[in-house]
Protein backbone atom coordinates (compact mmCIF):
# COMPACT_ATOMS: atom_id res chain seq x y z
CA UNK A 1 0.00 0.00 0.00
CA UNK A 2 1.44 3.40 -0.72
CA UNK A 3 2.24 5.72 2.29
CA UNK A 4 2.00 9.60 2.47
CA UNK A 5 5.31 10.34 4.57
CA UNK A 6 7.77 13.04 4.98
CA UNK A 7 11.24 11.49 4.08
CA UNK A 8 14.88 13.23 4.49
CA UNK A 9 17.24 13.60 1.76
CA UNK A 10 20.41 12.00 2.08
CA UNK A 11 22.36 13.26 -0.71
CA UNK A 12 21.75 14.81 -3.96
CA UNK A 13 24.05 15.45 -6.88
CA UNK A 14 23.99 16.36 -10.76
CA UNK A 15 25.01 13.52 -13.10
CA UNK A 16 25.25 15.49 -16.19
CA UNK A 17 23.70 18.79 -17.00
CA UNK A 18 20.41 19.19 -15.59
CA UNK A 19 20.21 15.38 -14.57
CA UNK A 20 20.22 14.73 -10.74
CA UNK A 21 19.91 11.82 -8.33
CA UNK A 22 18.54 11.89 -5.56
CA UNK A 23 18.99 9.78 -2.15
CA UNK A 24 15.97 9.60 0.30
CA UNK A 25 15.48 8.03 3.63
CA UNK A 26 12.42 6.69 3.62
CA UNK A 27 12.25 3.26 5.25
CA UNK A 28 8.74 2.43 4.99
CA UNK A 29 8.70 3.06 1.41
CA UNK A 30 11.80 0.98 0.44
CA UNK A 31 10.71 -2.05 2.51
CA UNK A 32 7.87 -2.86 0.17
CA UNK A 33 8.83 -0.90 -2.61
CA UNK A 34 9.55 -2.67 -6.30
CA UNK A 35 12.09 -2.18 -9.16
CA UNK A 36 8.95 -0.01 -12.09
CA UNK A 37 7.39 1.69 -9.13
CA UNK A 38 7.42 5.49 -8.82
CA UNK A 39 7.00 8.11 -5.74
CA UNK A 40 4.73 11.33 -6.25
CA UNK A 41 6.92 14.07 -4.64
CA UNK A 42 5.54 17.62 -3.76
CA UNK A 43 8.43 19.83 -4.80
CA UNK A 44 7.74 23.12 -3.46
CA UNK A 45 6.51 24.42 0.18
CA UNK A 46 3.28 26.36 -1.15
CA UNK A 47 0.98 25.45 -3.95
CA UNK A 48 2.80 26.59 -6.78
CA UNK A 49 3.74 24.78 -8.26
CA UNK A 50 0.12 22.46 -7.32
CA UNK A 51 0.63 19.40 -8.57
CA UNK A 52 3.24 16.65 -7.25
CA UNK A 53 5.34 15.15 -9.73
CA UNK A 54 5.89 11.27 -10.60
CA UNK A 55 9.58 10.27 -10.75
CA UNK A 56 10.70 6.94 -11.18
CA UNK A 57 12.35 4.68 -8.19
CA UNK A 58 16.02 4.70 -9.41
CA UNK A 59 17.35 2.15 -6.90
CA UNK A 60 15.91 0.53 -3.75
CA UNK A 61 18.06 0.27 -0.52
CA UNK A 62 17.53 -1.13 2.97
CA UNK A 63 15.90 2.16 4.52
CA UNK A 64 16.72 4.42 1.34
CA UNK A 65 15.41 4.86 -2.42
CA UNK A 66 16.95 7.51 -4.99
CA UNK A 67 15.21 8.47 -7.60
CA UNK A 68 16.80 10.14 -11.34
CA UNK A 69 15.26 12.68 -12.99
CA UNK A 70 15.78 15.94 -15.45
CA UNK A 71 15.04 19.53 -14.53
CA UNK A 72 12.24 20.06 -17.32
CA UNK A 73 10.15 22.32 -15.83
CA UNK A 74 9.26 24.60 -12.50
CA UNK A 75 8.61 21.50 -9.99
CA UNK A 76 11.84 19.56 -10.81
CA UNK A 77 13.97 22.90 -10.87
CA UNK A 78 12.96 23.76 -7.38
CA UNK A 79 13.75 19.71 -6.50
CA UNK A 80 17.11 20.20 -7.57
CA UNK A 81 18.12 23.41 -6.08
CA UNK A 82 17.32 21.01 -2.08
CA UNK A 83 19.82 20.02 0.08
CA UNK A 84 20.68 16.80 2.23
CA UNK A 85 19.62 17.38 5.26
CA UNK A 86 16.02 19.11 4.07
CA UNK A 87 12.63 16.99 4.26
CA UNK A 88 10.52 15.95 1.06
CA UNK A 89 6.73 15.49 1.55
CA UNK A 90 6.09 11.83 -0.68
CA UNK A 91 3.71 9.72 -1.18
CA UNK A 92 4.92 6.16 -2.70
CA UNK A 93 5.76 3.22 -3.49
CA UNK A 94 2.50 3.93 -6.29
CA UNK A 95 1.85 1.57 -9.51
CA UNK A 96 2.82 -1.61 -10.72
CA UNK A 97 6.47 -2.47 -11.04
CA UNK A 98 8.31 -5.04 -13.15
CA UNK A 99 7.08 -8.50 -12.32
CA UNK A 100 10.50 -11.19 -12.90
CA UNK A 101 9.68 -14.65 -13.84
CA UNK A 102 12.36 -16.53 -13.31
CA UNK A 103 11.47 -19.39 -15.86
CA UNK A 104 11.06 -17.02 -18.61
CA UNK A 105 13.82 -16.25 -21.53
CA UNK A 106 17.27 -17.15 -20.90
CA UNK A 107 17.91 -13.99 -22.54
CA UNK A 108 17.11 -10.54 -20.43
CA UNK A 109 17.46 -7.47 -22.61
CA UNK A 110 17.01 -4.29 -21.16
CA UNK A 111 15.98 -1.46 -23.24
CA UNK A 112 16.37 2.12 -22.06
CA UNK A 113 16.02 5.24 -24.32
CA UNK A 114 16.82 8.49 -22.70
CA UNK A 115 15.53 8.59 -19.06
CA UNK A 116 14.01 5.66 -19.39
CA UNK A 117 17.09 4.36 -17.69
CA UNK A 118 15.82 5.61 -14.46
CA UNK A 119 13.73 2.43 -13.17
CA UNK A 120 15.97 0.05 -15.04
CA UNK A 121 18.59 0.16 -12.80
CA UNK A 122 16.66 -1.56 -10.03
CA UNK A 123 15.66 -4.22 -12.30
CA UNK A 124 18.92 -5.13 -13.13
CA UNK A 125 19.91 -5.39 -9.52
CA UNK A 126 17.14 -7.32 -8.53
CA UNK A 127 18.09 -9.57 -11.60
CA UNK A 128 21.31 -10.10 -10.35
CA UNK A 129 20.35 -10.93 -6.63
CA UNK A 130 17.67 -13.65 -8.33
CA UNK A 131 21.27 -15.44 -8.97
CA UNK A 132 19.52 -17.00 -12.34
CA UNK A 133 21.66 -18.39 -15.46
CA UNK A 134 19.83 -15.83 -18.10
CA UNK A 135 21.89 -13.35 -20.04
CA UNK A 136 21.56 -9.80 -19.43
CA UNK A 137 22.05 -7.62 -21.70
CA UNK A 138 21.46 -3.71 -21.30
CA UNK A 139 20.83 -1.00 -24.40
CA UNK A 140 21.22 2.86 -23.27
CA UNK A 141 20.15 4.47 -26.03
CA UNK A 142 20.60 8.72 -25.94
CA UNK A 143 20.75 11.88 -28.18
CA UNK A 144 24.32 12.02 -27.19
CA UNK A 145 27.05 10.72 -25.42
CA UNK A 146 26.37 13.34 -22.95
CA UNK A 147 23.00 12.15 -22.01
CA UNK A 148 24.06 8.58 -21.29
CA UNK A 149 23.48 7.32 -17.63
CA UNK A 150 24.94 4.94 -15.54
CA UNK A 151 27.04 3.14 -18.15
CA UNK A 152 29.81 2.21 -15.09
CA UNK A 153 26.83 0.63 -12.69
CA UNK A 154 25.28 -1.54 -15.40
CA UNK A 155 28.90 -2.73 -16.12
CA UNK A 156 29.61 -3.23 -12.34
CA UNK A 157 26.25 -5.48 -11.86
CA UNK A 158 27.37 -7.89 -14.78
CA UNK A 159 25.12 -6.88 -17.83
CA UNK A 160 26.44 -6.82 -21.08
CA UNK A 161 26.46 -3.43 -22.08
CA UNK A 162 25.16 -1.90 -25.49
CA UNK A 163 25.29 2.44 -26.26
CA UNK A 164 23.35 3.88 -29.05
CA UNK A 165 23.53 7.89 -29.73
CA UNK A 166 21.60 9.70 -32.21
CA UNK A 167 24.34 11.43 -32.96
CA UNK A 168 27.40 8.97 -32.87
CA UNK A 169 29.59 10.12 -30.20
CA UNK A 170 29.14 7.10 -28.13
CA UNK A 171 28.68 3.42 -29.58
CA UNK A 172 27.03 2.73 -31.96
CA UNK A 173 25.00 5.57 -34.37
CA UNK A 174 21.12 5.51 -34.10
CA UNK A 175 18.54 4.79 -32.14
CA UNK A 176 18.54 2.19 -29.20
CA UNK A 177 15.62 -0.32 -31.12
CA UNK A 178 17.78 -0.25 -33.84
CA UNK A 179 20.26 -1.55 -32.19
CA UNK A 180 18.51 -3.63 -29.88
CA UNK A 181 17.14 -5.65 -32.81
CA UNK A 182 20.76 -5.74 -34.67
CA UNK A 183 22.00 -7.60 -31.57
CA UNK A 184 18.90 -9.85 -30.93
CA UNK A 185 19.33 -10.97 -34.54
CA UNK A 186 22.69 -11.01 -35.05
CA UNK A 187 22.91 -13.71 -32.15
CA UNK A 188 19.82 -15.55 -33.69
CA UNK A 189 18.23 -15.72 -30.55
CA UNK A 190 14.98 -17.28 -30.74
CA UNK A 191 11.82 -15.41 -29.80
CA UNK A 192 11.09 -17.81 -26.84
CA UNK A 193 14.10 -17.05 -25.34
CA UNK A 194 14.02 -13.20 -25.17
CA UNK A 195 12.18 -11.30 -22.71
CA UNK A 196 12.01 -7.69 -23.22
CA UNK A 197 12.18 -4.85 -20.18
CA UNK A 198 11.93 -1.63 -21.86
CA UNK A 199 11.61 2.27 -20.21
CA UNK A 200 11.22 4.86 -22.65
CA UNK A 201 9.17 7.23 -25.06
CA UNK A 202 6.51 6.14 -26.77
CA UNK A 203 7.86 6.32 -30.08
CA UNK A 204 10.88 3.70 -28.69
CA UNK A 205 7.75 1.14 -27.36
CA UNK A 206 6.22 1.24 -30.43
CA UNK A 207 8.99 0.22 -31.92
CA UNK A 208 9.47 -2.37 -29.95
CA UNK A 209 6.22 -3.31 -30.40
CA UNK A 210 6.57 -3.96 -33.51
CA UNK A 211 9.76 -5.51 -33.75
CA UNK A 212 8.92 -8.03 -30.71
CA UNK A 213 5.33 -9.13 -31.83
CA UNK A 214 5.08 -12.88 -31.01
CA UNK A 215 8.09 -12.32 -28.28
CA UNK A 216 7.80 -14.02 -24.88
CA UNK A 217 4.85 -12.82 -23.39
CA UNK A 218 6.52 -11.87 -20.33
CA UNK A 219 8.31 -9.06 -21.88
CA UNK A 220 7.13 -5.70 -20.40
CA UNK A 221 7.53 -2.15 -20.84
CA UNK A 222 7.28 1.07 -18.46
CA UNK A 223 5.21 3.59 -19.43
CA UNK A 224 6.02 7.16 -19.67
CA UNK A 225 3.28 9.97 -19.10
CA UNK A 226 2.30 13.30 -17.57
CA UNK A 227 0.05 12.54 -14.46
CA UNK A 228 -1.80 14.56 -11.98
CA UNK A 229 -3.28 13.05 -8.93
CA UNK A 230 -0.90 9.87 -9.40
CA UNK A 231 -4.31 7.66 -8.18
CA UNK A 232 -5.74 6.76 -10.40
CA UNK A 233 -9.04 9.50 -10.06
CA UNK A 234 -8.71 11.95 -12.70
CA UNK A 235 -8.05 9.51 -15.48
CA UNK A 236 -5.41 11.65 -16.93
CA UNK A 237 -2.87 9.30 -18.49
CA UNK A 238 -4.91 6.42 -19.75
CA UNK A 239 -3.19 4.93 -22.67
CA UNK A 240 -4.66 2.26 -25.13
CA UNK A 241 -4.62 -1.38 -23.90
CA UNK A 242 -5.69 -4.51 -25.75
CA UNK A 243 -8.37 -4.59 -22.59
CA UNK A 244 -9.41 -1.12 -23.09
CA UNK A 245 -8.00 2.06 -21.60
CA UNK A 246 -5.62 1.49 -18.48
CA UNK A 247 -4.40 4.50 -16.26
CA UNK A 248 -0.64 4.61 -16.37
CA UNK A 249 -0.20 5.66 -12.75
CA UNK A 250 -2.44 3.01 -11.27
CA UNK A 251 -2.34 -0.35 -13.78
CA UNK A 252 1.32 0.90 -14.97
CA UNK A 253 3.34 2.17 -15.53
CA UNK A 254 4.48 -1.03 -15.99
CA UNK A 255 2.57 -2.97 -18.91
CA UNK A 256 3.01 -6.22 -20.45
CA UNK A 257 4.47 -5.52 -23.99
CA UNK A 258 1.73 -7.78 -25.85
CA UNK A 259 -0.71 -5.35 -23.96
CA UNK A 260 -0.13 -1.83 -25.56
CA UNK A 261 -1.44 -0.78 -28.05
CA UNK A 262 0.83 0.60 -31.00
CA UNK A 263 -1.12 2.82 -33.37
């Protein structure tokens, strides 16, 4: 069940331009929290701006989580400008996080374009602690080399690490489905044996989507999309489902891949 607590920062520091993590205390949250699942943060101390803001859970600790996120508008700008130290009004873990099945694919492959790399690093460590056989393999995709994340912790959990930039000046050039399908092929896995996890913009699932039809069906994607009460109430970020509309914060964010539909 989510909680509505006041946690502390521990720490907070910029990554790259405009890209900060940040370390909360917040023990009640990261005992049941899950690798997909997000916290709604209030960012200022008055109502403007009004609404919280979703942000991804970034990595999971005993009595901590962090979350990663970009300073794209008013409410994350005044989040990064706090200090350790301060206290941050939450309300978490909310919405559906990865689920692992550990007799799925022998073949993990972990799709992140842009930010979408934010709850993909708990996955991978909670694939690592399952202890399983399956290869992991990671894909940070990114405009440029400056926008790629957390290259040296995928590398230090194991994963096999892939880089695609737009623009060339890091890996390989294009788009991170592009190369996510030259390596699935290339290796001639078979589709029974790969299971998707994929964080993203929607133009990057849909690509997927089609790419990965017939896949396992336990491959799964996290959803990204503005939200206001974070609920489920105001039906504000419903997205097309094979079952109908689903809300993003309160079915998702986390989807099966199979289950979106990619018009």
């Amino acid at each position: 069940m989510p909680k509505h607590i006041i946690g502390n920062i521990i720490s907070q520091k910029e990554l790259k331009k405009g890209c900060f993590r940040m370390a909360i205390e917040t023990p009640s949250i990261a005992k049941t929290a899950k690798p997909g699942q997000f916290l709604h943060i209030r960012c200022g101390d008055s109502k403007d701006p009004l609404l919280r803001r979703p942000i991804s859970i970034h990595k999971i600790g005993k009595k901590s989580v962090d979350v990663l996120y970009n300073v794209v508008g008013k409410g994350t700008d005044i989040l990064s400008k706090k200090k350790s130290g301060e206290e941050l009004d939450i309300i978490g873990p909310l919405g559906n996080g990865f689920k692992i099945y550990k007799n799925s694919g022998s073949v993990k492959v972990l799709v992140a374009g842009g930010m979408g790399v934010a709850p993909l690093l708990g996955l991978a460590e909670e694939l690592t602690r399952n202890k399983t056989r399956d290869k992991k393999v990671i894909i940070l995709g990114a405009k440029t080399k400056q926008h790629i994340l957390c290259e040296k912790e995928f590398n230090k959990l194991g994963l096999e690490v892939h880089i695609a930039t737009e623009d060339g000046s890091m890996g390989k050039k294009g788009l991170a489905t592009d190369l996510a399908k030259e390596i699935i092929l290339s290796k001639k896995y078979k589709w029974s044996e790969v299971c998707i996890y994929a964080a993203g913009p929607m133009p990057m699932i849909k690509a997927l989507c089609v790419f990965m039809e017939g896949c396992s069906l336990e491959s799964q994607v996290s959803l990204e999309e503005k939200m206001a009460c974070g609920l489920g109430a105001c039906l504000g970020c419903v997205v097309d489902t094979q079952a109908g509309y689903k809300r993003v914060c309160k079915d998702g964010p986390v989807f099966n891949l199979c289950e979106v539909i990619c018009e």
